[in-house]
Protein backbone atom coordinates (compact mmCIF):
# COMPACT_ATOMS: atom_id res chain seq x y z
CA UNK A 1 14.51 7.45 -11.68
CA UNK A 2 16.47 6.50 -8.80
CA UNK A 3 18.25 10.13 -8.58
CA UNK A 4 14.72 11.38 -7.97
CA UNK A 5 14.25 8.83 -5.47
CA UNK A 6 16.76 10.10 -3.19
CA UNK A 7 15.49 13.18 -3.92
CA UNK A 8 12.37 13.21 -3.25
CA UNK A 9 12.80 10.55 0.02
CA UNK A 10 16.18 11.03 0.97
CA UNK A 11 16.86 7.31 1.97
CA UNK A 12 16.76 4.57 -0.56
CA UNK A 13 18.26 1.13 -0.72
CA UNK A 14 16.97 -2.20 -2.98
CA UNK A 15 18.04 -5.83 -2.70
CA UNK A 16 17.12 -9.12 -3.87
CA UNK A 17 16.41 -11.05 -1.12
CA UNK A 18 15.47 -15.25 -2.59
CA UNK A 19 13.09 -14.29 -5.87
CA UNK A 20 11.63 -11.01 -4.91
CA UNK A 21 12.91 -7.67 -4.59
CA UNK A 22 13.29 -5.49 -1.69
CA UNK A 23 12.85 -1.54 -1.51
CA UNK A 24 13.95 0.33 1.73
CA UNK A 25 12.99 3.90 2.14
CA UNK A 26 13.29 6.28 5.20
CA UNK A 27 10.76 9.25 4.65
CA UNK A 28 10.71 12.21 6.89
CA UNK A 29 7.26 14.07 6.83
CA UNK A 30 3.80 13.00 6.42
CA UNK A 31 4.27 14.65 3.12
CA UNK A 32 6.92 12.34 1.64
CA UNK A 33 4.51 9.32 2.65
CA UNK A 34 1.93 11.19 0.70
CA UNK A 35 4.51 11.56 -2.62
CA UNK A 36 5.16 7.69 -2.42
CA UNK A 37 1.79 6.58 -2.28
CA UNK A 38 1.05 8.82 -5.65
CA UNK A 39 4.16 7.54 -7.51
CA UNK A 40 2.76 3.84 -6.85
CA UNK A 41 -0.93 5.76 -8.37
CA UNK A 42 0.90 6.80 -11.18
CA UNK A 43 1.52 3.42 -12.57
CA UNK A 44 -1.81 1.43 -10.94
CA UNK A 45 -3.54 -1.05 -13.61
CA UNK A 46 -6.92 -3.05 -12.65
CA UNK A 47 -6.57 -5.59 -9.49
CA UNK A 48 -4.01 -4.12 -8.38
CA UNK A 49 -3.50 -5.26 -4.21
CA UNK A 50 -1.42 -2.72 -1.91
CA UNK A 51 -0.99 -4.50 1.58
CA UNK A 52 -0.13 -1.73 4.28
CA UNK A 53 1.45 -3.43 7.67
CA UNK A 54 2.76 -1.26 10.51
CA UNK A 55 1.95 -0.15 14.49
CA UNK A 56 -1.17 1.86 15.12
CA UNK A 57 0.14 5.59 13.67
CA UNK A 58 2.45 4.31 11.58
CA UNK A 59 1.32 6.10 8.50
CA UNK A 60 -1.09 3.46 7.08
CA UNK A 61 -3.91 5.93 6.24
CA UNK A 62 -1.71 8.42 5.13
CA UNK A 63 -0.54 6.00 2.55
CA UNK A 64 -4.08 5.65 1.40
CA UNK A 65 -5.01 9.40 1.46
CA UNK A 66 -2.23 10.14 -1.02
CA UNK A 67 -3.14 7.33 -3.08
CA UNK A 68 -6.53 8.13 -3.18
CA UNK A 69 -6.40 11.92 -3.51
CA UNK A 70 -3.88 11.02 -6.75
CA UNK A 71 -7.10 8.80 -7.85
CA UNK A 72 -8.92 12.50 -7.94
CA UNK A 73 -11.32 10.96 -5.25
CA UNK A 74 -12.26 13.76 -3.14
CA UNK A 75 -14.16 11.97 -0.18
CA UNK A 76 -12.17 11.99 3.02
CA UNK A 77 -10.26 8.92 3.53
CA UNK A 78 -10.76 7.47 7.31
CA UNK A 79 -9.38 3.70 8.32
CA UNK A 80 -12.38 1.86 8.03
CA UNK A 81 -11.78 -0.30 11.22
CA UNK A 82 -15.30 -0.80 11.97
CA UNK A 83 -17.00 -1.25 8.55
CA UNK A 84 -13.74 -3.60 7.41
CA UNK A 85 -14.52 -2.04 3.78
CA UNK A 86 -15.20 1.30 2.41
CA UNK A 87 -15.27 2.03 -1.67
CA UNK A 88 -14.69 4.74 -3.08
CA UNK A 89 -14.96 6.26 -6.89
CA UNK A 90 -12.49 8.15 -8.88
CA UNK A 91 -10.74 7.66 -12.25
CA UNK A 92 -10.76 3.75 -10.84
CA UNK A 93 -12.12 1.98 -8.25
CA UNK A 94 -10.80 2.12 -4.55
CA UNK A 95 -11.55 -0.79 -1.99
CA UNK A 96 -10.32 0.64 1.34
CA UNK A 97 -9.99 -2.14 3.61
CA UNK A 98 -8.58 -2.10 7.25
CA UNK A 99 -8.62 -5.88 8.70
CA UNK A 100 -7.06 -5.31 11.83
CA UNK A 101 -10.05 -7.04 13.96
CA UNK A 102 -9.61 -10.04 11.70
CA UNK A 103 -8.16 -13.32 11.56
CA UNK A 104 -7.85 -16.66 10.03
CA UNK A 105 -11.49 -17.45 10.83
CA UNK A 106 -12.71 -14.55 9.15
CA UNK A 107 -12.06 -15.52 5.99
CA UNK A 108 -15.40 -16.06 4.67
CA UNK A 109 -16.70 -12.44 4.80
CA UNK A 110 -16.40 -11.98 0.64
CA UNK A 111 -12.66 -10.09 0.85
CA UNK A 112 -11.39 -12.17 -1.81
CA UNK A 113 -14.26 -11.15 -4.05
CA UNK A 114 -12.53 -7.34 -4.04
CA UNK A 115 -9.69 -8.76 -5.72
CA UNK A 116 -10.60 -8.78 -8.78
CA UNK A 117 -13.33 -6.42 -9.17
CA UNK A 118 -11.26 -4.08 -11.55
CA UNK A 119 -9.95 -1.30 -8.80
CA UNK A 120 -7.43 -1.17 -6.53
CA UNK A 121 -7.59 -3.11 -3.46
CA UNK A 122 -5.34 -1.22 -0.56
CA UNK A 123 -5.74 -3.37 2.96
CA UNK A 124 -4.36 -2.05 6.37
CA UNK A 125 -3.06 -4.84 8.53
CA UNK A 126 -3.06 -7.42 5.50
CA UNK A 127 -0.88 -9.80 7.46
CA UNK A 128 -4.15 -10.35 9.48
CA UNK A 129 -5.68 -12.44 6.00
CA UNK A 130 -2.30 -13.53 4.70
CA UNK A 131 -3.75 -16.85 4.28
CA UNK A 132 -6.44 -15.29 1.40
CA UNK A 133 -3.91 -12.62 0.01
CA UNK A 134 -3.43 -13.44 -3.83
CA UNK A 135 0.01 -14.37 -4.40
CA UNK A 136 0.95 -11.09 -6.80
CA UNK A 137 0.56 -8.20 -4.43
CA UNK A 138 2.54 -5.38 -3.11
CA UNK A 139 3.23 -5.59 0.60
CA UNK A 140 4.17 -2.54 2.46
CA UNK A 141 5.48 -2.19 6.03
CA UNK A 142 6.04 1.11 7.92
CA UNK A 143 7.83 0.98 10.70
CA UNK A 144 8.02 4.16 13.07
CA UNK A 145 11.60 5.89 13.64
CA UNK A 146 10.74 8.82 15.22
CA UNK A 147 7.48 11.57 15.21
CA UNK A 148 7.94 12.18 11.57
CA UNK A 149 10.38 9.21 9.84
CA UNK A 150 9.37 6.26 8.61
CA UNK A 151 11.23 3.12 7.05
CA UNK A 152 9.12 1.84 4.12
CA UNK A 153 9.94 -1.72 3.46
CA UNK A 154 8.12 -2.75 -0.30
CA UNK A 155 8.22 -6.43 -1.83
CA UNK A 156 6.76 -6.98 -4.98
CA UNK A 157 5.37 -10.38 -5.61
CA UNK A 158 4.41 -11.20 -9.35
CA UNK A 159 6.41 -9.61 -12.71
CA UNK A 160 3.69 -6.99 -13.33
CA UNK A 161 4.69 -5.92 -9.17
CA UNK A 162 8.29 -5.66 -9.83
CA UNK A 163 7.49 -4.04 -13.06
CA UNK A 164 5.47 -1.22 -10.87
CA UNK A 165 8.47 -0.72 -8.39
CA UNK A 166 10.83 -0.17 -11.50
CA UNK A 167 8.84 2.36 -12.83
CA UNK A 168 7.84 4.01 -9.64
CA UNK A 169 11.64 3.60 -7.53
């Protein structure tokens, strides 16, 4: 397992920072962004939250297409930043949600109800609703290195989180 993360990603480091555990990749193409976000699809279960943070570009969407075209849906993924929340149908449910135009007094728009609807909840710029995130979630941030690499910083919060990243990383 982690042989074929270095592999397939090149860059991989994990640490234990307080309770929760900390995954650092660097990935080098759109591609390998794509490969990550179906190893995570591999492994989803029902109510399962993905929170994507990074800079406009950063690779937020991309992380969603893979995921999504790994969930056999074939519609093409777009950030919904105007409709807040698009679903989608494949082998499970996807909730698409880009927040970026919210805040703290948005929180009584219904996001919370997508949480445990039985899909998978994936949320571009989730640090925008941190205050309604549930506490066991995956957060993701992508930071831009250069045109093509990324860092991808993963915490798991909650045991069936860390269990994900051990069978995933």
């Amino acid at each position: 397992m982690f042989v074929n993360s270095i592999v397939i990603i090149g860059f991989f480091l994990y640490n234990y920072i307080g309770d929760k555990m900390e995954y650092k990749f660097i990935t080098s193409s759109e591609d390998e962004t794509i490969e990550l976000a179906q190893n995570f699809e591999s492994e989803k279960f029902p109510n399962m939250v993905i929170c994507l943070n990074g800079e406009l570009g950063s690779g937020k969407t991309i992380f969603t297409k893979g995921f999504a075209h790994a969930m056999e849906i074939t519609d093409t993924i777009t950030s919904p930043t105007f409709t807040i929340i698009k679903e989608y149908e494949g082998d499970m449910s996807l909730y698409h949600m880009d927040v970026y135009r919210l805040d703290e007094d948005s929180s009584d728009i219904g996001i919370e109800e997508y949480f445990d609807k039985g899909g998978v909840c994936i949320i571009e710029w989730a640090d925008n609703i941190k205050h309604i995130l549930p506490k066991n979630r995956l957060d993701i941030k992508i930071k831009v290195i250069d045109e093509n690499k990324r860092s991808i910083i993963i915490n798991a919060y909650g045991k069936e989180y860390e269990e994900l990243c051990e069978a995933v990383l």
